[in-house]
C-alpha atoms as a PDB file:
ATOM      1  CA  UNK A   1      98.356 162.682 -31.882  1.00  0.00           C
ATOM      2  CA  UNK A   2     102.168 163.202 -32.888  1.00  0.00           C
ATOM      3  CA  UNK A   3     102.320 164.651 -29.123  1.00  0.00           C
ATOM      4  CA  UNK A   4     101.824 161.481 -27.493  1.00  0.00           C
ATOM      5  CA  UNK A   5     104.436 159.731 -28.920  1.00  0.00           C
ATOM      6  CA  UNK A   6     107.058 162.973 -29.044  1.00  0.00           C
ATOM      7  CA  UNK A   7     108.640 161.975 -25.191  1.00  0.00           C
ATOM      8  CA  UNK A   8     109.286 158.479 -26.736  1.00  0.00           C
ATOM      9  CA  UNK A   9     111.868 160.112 -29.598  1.00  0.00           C
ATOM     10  CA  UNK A  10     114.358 161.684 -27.545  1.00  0.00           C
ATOM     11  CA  UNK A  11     117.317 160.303 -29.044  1.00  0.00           C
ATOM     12  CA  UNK A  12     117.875 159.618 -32.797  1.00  0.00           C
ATOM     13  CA  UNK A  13     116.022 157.093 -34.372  1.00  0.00           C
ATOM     14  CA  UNK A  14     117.616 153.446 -34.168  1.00  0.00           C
ATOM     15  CA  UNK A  15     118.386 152.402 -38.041  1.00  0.00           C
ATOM     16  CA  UNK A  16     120.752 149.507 -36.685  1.00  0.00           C
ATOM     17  CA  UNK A  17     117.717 146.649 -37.602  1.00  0.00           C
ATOM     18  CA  UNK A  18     117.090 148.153 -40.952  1.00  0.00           C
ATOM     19  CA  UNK A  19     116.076 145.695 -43.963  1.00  0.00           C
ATOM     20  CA  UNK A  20     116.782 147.972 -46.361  1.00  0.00           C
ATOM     21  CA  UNK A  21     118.202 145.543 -48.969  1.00  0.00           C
ATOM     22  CA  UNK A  22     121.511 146.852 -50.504  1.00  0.00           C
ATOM     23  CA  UNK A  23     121.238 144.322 -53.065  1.00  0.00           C
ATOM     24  CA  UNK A  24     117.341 145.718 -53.804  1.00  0.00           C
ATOM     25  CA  UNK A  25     119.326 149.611 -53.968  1.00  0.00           C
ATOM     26  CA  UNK A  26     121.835 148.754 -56.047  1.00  0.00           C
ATOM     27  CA  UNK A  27     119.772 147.357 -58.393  1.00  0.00           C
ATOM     28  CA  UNK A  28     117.556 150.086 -58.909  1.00  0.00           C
ATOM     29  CA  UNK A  29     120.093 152.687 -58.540  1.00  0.00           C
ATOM     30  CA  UNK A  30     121.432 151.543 -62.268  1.00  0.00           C
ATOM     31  CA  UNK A  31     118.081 152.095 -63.882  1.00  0.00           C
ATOM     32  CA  UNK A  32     117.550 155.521 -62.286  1.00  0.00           C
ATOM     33  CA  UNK A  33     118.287 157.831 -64.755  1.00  0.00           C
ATOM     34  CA  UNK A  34     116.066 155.903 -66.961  1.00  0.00           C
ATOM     35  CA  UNK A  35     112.390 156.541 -64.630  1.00  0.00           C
ATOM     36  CA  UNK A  36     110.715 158.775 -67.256  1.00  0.00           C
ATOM     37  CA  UNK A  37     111.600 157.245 -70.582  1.00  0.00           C
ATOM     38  CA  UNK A  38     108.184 155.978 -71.258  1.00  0.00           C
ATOM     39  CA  UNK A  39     109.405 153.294 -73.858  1.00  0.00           C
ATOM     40  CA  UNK A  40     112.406 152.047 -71.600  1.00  0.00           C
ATOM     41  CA  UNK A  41     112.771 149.605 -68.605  1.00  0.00           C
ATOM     42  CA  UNK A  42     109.812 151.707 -66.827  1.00  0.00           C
ATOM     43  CA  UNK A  43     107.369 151.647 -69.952  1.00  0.00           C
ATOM     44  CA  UNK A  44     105.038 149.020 -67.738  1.00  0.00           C
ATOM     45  CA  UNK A  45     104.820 151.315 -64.812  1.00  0.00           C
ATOM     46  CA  UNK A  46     103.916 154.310 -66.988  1.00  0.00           C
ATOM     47  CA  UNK A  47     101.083 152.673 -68.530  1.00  0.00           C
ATOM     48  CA  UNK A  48      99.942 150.589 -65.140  1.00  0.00           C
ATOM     49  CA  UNK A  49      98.907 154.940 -64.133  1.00  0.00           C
ATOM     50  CA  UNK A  50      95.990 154.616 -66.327  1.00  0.00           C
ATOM     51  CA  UNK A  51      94.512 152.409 -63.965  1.00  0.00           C
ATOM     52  CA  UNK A  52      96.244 152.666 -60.743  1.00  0.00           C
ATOM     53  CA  UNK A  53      95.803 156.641 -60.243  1.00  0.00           C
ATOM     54  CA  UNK A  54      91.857 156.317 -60.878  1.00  0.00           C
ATOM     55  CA  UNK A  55      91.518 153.329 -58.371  1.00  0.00           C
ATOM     56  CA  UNK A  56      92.874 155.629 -55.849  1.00  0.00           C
ATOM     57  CA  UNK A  57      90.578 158.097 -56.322  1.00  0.00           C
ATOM     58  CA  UNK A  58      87.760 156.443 -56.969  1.00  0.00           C
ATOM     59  CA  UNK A  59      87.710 154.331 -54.250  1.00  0.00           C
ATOM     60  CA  UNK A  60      87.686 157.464 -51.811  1.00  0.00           C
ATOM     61  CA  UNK A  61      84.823 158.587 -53.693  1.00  0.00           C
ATOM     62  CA  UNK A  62      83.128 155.017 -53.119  1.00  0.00           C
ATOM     63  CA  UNK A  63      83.489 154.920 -49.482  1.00  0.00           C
ATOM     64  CA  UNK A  64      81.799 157.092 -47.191  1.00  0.00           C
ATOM     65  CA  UNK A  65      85.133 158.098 -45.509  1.00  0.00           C
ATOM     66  CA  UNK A  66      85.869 160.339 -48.211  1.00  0.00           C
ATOM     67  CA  UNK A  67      82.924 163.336 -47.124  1.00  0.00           C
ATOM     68  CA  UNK A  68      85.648 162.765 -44.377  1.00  0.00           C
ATOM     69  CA  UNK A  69      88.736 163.756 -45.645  1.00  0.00           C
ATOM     70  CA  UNK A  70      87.453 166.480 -48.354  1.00  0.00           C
ATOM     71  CA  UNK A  71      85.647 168.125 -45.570  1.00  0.00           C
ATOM     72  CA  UNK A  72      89.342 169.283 -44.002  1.00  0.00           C
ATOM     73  CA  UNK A  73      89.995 171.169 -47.412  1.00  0.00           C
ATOM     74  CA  UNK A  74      88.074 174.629 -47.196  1.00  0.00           C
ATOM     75  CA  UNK A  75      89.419 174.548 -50.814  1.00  0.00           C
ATOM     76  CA  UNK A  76      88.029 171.529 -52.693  1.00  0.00           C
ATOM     77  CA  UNK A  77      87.607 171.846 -56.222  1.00  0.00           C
ATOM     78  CA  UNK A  78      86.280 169.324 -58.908  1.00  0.00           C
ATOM     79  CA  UNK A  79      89.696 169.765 -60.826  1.00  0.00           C
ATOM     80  CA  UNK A  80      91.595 168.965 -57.403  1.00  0.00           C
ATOM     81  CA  UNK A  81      89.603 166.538 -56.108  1.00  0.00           C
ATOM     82  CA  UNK A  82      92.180 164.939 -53.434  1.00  0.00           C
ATOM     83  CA  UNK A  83      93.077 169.068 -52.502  1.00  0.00           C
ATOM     84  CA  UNK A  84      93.767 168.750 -49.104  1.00  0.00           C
ATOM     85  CA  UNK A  85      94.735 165.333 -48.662  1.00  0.00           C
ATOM     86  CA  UNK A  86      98.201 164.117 -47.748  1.00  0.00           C
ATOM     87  CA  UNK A  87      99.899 161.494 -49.147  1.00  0.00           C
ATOM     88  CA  UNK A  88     103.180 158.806 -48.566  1.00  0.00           C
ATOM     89  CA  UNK A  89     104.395 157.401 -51.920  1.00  0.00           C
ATOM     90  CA  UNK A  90     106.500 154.480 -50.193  1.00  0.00           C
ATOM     91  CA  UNK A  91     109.002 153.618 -52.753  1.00  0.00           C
ATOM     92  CA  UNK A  92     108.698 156.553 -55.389  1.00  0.00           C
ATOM     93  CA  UNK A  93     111.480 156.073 -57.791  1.00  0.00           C
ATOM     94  CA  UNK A  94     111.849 158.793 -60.233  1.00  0.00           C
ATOM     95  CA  UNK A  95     107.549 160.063 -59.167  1.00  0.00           C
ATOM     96  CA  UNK A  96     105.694 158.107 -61.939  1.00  0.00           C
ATOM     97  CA  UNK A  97     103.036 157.747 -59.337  1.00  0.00           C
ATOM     98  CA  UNK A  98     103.694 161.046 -57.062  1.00  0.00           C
ATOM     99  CA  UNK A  99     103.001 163.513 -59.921  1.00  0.00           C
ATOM    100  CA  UNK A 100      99.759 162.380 -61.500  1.00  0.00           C
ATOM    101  CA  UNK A 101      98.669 162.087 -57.401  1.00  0.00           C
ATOM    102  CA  UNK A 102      99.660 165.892 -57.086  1.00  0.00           C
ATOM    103  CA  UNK A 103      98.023 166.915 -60.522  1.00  0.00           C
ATOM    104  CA  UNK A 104      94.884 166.217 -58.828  1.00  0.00           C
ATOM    105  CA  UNK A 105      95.496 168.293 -56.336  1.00  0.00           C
ATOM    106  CA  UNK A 106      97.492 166.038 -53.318  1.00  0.00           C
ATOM    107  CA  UNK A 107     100.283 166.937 -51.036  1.00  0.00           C
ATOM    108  CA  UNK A 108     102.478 164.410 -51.846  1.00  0.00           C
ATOM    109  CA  UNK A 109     105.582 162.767 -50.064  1.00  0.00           C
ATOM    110  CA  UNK A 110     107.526 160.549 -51.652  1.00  0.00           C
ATOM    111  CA  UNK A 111     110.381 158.217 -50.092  1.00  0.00           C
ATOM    112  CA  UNK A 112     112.936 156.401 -51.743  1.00  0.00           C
ATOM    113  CA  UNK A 113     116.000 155.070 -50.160  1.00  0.00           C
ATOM    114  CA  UNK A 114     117.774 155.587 -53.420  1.00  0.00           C
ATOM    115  CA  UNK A 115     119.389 159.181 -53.281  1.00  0.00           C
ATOM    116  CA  UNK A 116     119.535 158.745 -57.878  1.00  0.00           C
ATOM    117  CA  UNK A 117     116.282 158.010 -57.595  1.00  0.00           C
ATOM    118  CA  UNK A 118     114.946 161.123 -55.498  1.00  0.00           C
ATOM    119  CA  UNK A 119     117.508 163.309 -57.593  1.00  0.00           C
ATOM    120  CA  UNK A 120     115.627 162.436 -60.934  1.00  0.00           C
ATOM    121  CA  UNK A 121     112.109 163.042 -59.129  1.00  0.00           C
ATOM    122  CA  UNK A 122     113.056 166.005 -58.070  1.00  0.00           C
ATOM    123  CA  UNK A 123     114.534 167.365 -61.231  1.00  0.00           C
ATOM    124  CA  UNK A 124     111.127 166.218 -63.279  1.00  0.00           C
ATOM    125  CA  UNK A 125     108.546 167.642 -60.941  1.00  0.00           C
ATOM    126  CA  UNK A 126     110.917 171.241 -61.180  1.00  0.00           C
ATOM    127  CA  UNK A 127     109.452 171.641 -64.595  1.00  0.00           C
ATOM    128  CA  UNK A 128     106.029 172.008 -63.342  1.00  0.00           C
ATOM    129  CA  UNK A 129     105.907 174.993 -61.096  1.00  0.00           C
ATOM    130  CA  UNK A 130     102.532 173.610 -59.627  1.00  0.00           C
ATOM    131  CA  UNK A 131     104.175 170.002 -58.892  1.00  0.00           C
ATOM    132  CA  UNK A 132     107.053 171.781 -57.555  1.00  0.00           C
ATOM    133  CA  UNK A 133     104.760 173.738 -54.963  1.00  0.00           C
ATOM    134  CA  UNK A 134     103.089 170.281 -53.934  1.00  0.00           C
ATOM    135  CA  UNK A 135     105.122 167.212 -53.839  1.00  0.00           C
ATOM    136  CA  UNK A 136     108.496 166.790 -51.598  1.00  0.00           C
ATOM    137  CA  UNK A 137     110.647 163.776 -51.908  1.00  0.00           C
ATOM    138  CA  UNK A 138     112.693 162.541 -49.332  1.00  0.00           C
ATOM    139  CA  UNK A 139     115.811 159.882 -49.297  1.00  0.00           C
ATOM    140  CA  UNK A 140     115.024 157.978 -46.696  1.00  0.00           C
ATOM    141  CA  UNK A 141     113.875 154.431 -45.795  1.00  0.00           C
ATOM    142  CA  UNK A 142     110.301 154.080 -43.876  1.00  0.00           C
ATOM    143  CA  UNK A 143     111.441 153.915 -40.107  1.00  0.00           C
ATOM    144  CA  UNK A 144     112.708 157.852 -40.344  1.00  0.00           C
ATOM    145  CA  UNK A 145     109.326 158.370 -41.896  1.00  0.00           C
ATOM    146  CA  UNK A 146     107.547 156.729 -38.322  1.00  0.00           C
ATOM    147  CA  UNK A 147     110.056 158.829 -36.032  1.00  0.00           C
ATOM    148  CA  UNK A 148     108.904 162.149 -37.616  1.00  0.00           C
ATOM    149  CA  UNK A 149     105.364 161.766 -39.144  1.00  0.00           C
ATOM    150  CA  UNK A 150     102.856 159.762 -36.443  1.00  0.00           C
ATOM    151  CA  UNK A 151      99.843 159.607 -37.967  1.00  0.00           C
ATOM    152  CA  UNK A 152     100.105 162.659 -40.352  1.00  0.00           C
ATOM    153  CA  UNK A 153      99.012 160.535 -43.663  1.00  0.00           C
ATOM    154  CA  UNK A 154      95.537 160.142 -45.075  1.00  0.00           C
ATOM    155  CA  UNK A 155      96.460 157.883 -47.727  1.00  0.00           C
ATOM    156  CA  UNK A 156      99.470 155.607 -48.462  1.00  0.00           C
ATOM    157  CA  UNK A 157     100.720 154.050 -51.522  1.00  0.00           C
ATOM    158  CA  UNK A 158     102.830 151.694 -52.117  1.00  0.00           C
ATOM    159  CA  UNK A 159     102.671 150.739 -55.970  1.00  0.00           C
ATOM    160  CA  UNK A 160     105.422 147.711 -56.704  1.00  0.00           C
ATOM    161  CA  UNK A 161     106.823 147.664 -53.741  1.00  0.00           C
ATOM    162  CA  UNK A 162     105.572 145.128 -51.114  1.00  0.00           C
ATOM    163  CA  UNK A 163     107.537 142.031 -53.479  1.00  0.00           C
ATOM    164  CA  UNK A 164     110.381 143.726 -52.544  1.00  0.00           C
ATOM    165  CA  UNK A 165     110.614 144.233 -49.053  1.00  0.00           C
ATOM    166  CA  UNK A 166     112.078 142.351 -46.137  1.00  0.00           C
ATOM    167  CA  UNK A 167     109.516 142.044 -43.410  1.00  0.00           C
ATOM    168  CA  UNK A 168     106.153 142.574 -44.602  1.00  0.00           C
ATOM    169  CA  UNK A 169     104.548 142.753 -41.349  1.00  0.00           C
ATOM    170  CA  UNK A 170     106.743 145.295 -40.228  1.00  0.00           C
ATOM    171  CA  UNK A 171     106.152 146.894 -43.131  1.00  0.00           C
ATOM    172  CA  UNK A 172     102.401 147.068 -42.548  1.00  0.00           C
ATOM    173  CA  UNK A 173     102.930 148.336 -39.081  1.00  0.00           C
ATOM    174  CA  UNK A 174     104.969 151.429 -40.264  1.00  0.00           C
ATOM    175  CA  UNK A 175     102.459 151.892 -43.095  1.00  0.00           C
ATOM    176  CA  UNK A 176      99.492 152.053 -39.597  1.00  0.00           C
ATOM    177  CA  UNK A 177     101.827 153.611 -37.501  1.00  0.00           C
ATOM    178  CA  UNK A 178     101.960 157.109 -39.818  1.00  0.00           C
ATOM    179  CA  UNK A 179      98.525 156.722 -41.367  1.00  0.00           C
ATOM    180  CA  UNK A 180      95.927 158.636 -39.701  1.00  0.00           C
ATOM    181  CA  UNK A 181      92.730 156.785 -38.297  1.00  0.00           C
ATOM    182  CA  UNK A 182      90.646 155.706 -41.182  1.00  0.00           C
ATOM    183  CA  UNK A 183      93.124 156.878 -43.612  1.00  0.00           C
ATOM    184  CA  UNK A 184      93.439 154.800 -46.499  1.00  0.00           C
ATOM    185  CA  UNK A 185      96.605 152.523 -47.837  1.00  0.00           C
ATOM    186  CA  UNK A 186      96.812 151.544 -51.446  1.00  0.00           C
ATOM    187  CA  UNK A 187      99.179 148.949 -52.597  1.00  0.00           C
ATOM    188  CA  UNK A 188      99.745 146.773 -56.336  1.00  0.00           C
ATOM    189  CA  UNK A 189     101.699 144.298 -55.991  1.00  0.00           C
ATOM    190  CA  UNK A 190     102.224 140.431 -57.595  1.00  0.00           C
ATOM    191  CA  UNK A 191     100.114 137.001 -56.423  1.00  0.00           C
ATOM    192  CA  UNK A 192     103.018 134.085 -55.372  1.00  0.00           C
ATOM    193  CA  UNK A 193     101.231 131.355 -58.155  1.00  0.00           C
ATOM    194  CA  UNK A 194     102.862 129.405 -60.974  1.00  0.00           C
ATOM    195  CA  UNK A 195     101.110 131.573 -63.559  1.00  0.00           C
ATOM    196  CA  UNK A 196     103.082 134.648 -62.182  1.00  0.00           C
ATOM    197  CA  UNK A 197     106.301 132.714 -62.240  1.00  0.00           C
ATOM    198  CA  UNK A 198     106.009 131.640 -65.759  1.00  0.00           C
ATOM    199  CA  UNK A 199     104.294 135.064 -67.036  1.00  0.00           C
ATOM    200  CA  UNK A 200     105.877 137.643 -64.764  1.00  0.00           C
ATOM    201  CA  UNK A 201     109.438 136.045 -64.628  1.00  0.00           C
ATOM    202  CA  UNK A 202     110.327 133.942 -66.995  1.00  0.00           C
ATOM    203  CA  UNK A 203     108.420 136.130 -70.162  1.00  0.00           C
ATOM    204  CA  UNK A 204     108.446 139.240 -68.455  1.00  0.00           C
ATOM    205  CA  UNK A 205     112.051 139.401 -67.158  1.00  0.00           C
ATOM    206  CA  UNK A 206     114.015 136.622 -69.395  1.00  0.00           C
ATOM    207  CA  UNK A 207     112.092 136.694 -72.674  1.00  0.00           C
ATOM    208  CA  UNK A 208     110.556 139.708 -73.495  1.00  0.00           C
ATOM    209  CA  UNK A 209     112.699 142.342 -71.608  1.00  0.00           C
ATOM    210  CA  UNK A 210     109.729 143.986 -70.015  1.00  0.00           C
ATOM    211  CA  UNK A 211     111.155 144.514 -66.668  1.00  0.00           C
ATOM    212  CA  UNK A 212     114.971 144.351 -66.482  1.00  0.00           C
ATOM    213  CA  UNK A 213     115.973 140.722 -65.506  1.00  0.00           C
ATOM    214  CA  UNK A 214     116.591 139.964 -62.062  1.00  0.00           C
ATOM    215  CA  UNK A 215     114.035 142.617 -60.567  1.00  0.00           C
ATOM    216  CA  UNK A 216     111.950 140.122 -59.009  1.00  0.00           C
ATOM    217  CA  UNK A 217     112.371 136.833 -56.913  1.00  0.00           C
ATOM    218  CA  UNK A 218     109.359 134.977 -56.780  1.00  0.00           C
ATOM    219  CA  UNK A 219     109.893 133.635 -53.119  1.00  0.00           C
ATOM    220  CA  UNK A 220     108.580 137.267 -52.172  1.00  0.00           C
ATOM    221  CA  UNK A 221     105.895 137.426 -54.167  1.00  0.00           C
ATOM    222  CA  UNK A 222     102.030 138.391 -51.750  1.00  0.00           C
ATOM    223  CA  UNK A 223      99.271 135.968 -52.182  1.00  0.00           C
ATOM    224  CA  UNK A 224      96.490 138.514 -51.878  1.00  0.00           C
ATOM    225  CA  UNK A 225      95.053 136.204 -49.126  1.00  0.00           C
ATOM    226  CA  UNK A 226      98.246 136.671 -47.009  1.00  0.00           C
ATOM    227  CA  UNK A 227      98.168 140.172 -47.451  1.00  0.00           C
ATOM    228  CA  UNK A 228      94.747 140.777 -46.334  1.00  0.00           C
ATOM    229  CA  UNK A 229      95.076 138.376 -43.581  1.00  0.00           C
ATOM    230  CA  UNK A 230      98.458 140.978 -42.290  1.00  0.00           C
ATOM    231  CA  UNK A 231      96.483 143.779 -42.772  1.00  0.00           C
ATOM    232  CA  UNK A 232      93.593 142.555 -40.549  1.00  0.00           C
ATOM    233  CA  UNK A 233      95.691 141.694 -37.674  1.00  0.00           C
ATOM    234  CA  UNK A 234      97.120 145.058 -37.523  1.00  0.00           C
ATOM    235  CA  UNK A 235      93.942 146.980 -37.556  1.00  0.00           C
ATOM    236  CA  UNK A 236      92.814 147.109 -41.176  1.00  0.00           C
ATOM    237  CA  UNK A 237      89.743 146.354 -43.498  1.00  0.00           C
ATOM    238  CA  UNK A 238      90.222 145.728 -46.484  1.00  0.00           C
ATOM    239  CA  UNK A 239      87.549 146.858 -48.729  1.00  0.00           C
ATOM    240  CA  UNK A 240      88.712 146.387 -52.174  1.00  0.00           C
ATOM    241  CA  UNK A 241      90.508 143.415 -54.257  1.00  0.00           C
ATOM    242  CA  UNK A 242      90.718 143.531 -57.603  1.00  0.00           C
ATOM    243  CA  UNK A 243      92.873 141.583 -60.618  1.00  0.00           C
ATOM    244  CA  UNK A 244      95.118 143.255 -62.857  1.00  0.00           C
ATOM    245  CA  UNK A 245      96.874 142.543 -66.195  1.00  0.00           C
ATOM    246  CA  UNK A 246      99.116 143.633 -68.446  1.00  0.00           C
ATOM    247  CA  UNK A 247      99.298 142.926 -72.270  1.00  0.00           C
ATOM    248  CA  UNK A 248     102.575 143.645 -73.664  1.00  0.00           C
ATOM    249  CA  UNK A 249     101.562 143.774 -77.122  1.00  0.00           C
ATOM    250  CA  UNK A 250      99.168 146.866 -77.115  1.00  0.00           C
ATOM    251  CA  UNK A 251     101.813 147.777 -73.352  1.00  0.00           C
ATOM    252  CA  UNK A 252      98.461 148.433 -71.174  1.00  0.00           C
ATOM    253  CA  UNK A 253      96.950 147.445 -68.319  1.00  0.00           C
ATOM    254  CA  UNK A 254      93.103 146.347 -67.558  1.00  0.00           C
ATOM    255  CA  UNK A 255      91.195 145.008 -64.409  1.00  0.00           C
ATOM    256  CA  UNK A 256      90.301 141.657 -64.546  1.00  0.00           C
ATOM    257  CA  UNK A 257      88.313 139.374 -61.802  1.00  0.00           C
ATOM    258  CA  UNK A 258      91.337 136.557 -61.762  1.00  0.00           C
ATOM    259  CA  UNK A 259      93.979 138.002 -59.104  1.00  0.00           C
ATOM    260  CA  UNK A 260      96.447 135.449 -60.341  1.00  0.00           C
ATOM    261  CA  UNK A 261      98.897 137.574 -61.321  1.00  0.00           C
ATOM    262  CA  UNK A 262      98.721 141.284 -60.624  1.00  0.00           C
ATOM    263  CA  UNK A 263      96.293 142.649 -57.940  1.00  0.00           C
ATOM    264  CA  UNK A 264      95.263 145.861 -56.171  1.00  0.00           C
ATOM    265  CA  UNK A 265      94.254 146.496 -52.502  1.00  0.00           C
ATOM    266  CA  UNK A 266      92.866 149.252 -50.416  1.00  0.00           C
ATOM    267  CA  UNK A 267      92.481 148.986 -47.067  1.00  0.00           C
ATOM    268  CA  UNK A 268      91.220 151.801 -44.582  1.00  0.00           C
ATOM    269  CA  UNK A 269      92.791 151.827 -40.915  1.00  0.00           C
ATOM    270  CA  UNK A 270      90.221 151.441 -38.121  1.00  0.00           C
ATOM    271  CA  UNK A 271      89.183 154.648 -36.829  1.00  0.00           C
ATOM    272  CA  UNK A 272      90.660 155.470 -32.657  1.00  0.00           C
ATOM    273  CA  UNK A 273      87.540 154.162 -30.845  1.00  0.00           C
ATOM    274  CA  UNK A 274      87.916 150.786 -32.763  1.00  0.00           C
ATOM    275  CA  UNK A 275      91.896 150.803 -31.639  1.00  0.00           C
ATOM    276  CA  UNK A 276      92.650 148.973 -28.289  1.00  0.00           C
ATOM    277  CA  UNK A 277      95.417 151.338 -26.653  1.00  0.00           C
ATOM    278  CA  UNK A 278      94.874 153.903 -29.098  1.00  0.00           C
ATOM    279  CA  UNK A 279      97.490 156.642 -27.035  1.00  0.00           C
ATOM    280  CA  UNK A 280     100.311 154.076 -26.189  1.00  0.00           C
ATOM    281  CA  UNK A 281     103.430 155.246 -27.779  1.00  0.00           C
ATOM    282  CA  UNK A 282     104.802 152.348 -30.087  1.00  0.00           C
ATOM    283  CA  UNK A 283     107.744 150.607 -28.214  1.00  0.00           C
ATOM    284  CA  UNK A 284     111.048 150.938 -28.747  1.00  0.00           C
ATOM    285  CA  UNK A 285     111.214 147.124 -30.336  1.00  0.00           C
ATOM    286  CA  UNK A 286     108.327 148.593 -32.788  1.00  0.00           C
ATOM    287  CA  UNK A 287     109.629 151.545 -33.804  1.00  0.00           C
ATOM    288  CA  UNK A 288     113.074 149.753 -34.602  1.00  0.00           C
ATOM    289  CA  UNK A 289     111.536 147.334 -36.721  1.00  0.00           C
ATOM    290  CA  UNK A 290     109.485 149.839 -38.673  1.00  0.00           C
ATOM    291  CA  UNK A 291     111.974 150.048 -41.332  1.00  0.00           C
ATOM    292  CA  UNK A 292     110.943 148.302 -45.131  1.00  0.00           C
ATOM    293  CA  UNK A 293     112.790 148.291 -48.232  1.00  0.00           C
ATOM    294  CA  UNK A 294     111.679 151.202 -50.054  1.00  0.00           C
ATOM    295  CA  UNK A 295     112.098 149.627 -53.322  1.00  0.00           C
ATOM    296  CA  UNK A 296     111.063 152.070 -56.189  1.00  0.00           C
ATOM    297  CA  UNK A 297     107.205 151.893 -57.889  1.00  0.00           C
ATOM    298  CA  UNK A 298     107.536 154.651 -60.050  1.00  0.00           C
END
């Protein structure tokens, strides 16, 4: 597919309409050196893996896509169960999320725009020859991400991250734009109510120190209902919703059927006979607003 768009890209891509937040960088770019100190600023994000990493994979075994996608592997095997599949970690941070994706056997790309952030990632997944061989991170926002990788992705994530970016349609776009037909996108994010102001603000951020203060505004929090209804109109179907919450005192996570605070949503692209215009290139106007705030998820 990467062919029919390849006579669009002839000059560099434009970055001049890119929401990357500098505010959003700068922020994170403090904390960086501090991604893998699991009782530090990150300690919530470390935990939220228990239940985050088996959601993706269980829901591709749920889903009859999945005979799919492990079917271009000639070398599946029950300890690598997502062998062969390729994956975008939008927002990686330091690889909380990248490295227990490539344990089970992903190639992994992760994007951050923050350059501390990818240096950390990089130097933890050195230590593990195998991670080393199988996850690549990348400084860079999500636009440079459409110009070179046109549907090349069978899964996205993007843990933490939606809360914190500029244009979430555009976002969504990008995120179908280098997702392969019927590939799968992944995303945990926070539901815009008054419970999540007082509990994931005020306590979270201002009382308890669980997240460092200031790292989210609740004017961009996603009511899941929004979110589904974006996804939808740009050619997804969303097959999964489910609540999440965290208990500081025992500092783990647990699904729950409320999605009043956290929540988690996969959502599979429509395959290319469902697409109308399936080989159009993206215009010019698209492809310059395909650019999100990368904000870190660990």
């Amino acid at each position: 597919q990467l062919s029919l768009f390849r006579f669009t890209l002839k000059r560099p891509f434009s970055t001049s309409h890119s929401s990357v937040d500098s505010k959003e960088m700068k922020k994170f770019q403090l904390l960086a050196h501090k991604w893998w100190d699991e009782e530090g600023e990150y300690a919530a994000l470390h935990s939220m893996n228990d239940i985050r990493v088996p959601f993706i994979r269980h829901d591709f075994e749920d889903f009859f896509y999945i005979d799919t996608l492990l079917s271009m592997s000639s070398n599946y095997h029950p300890g690598n169960p997502l062998s062969g599949i390729k994956i975008l970690d939008v927002g990686c941070g330091g690889g909380l999320l990248s490295e227990p994706l490539g344990r089970l056997g992903a190639s992994v790309t992760g994007i951050d725009p923050v350059e501390d952030n990818i240096r950390t990632a990089d130097r933890h997944k050195s230590f593990d020859p195998v991670l080393a061989k199988r996850i690549q991170y990348k400084s860079s926002s999500l636009e440079e991400i459409v110009e070179e990788s046109m549907e090349t992705f069978d899964v996205i994530v993007a843990s933490e991250v939606v809360e914190h970016v500029a244009d979430l349609e555009t976002f969504i776009k990008c995120c179908s734009q280098v997702l392969k037909p019927e590939g799968s996108l992944f995303i945990t994010t926070i539901n815009k109510t008054q419970l999540s102001y007082v509990l994931g603000i005020v306590v979270a951020e201002k009382i308890m120190g669980i997240v460092p203060e200031g790292t989210h505004e609740w004017e961009k929090f996603v009511p899941p209902e929004e979110l589904e209804r974006l996804l939808e109109s740009n050619g997804f179907s969303v097959r999964t919703v489910n609540g999440m919450l965290y208990n500081p005192l025992l500092g783990s996570w647990s699904w729950m059927e409320s999605t009043s605070l956290n929540y988690a949503m996969h959502a599979v692209k429509s395959g290319a006979r469902a697409r109308s215009h399936a080989t159009d290139a993206p215009s010019e106007t698209d492809r310059q607003q395909c650019s999100a705030t990368a904000v870190p998820d660990g």
